[in-house]
Protein backbone atom coordinates (compact mmCIF):
# COMPACT_ATOMS: atom_id res chain seq x y z
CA UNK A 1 33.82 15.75 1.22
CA UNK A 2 30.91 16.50 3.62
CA UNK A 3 28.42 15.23 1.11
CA UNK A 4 30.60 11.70 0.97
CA UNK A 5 30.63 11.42 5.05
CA UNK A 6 27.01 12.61 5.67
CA UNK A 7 25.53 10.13 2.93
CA UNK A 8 27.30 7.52 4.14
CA UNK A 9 26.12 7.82 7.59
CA UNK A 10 22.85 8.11 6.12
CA UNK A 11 23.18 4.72 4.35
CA UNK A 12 24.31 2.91 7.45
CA UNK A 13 21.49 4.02 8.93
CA UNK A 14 19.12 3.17 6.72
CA UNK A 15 20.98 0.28 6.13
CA UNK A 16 20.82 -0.69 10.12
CA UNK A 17 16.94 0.46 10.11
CA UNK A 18 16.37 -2.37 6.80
CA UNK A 19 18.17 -5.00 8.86
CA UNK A 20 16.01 -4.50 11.84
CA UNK A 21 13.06 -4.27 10.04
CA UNK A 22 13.59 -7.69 8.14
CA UNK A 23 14.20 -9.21 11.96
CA UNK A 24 10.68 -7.81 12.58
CA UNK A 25 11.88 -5.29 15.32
CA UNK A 26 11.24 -1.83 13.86
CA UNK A 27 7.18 -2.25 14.37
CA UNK A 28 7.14 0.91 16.06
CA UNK A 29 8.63 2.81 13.40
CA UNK A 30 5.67 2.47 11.55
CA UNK A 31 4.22 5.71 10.87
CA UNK A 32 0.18 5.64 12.49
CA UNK A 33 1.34 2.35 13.36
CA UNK A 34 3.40 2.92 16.52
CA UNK A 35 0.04 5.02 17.68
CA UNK A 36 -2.75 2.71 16.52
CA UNK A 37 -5.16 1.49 19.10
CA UNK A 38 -5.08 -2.66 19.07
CA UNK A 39 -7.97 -2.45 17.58
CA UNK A 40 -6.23 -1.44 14.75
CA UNK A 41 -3.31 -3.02 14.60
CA UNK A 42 -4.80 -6.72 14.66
CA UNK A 43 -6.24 -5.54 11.33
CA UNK A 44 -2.70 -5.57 10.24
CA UNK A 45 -0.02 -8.19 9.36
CA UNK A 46 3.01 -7.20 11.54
CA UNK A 47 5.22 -9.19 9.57
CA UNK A 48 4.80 -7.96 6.49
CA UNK A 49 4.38 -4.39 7.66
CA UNK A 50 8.22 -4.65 8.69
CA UNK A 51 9.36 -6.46 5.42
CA UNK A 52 8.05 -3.68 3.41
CA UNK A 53 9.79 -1.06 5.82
CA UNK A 54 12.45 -3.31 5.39
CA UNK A 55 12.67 -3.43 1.70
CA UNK A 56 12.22 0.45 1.17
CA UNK A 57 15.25 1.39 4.07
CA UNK A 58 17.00 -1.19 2.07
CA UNK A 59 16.68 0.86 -1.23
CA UNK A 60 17.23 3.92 0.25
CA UNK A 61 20.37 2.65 2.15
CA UNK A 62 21.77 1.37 -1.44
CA UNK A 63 21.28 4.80 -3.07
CA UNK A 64 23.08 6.71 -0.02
CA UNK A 65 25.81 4.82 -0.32
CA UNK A 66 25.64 5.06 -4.84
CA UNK A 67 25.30 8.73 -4.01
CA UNK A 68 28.51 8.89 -1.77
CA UNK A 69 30.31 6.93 -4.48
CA UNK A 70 28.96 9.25 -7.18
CA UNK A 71 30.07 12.11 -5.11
CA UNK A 72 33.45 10.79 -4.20
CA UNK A 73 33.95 10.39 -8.08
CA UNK A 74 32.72 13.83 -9.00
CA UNK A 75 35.01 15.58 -5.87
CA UNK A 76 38.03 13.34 -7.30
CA UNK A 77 37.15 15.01 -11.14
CA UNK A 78 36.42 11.13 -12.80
CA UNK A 79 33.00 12.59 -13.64
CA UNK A 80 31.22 15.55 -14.49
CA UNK A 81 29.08 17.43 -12.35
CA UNK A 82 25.86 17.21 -15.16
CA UNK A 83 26.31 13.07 -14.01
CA UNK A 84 25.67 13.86 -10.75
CA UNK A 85 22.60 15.55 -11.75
CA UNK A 86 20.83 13.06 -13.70
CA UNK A 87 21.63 11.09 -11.10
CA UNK A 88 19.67 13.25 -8.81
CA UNK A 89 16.78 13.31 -10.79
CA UNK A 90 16.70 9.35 -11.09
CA UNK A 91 17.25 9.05 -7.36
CA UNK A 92 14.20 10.91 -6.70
CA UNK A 93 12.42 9.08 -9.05
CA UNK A 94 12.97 5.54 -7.44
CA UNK A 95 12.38 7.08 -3.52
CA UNK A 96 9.25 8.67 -4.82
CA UNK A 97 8.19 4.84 -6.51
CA UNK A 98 9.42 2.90 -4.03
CA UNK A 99 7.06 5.39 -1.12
CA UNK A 100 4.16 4.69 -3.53
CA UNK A 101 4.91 1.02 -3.91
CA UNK A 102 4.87 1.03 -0.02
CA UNK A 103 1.55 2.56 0.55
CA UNK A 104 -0.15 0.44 -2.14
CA UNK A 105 1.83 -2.50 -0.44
CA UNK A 106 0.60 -1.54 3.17
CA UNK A 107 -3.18 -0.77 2.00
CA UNK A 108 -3.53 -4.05 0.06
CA UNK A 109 -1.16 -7.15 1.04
CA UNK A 110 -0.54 -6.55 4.82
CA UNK A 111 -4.32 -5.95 5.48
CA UNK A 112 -6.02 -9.54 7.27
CA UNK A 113 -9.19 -9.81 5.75
């Protein structure tokens, strides 16, 4: 039951962190962005910079909340505890793609040349 409670925080978070970040007000929670010198961050598109934050919390907000509905259904016996592995292994598969989408995202398309 913990699992259900604390992963459902977890997507409202990241689900609250996504929506900020698509109204462009989560700037400075941008890793080495926050810290940057101006210098630096006029090299960068601001904009898209939160979009992509925003589209990665957004992921991660829908599998919190597909992992508290997983859990719910394994807790309540509907499914078997090897589904909640796979799913495991497929979550971490899409949050470590969707990091390195980010980076390659951040290093190429937010850039002004």
């Amino acid at each position: 039951m913990l699992s259900i409670i604390l992963n459902s925080a977890l997507g409202v978070i990241f689900a609250v962190t996504a929506v900020l970040s698509f109204c462009g007000k989560s700037a400075n929670l941008i890793a080495g962005y926050n810290t940057a010198s101006e210098e630096e961050k006029a090299k960068y598109d601001e904009k898209k910079l939160c979009n992509g934050l925003g589209i990665i919390t957004a992921i991660i907000a829908v599998l919190e909340f597909s992992f508290a509905f997983i859990s719910y259904l394994v807790l309540r016996g509907t499914i078997a505890m090897g589904s909640m592995r796979i799913f495991i292994a497929v979550y971490m598969v899409i949050i470590i793609a969707a990091v390195a989408a980010y980076i390659a995202y951040t290093n190429t398309k937010c850039k002004i040349k």
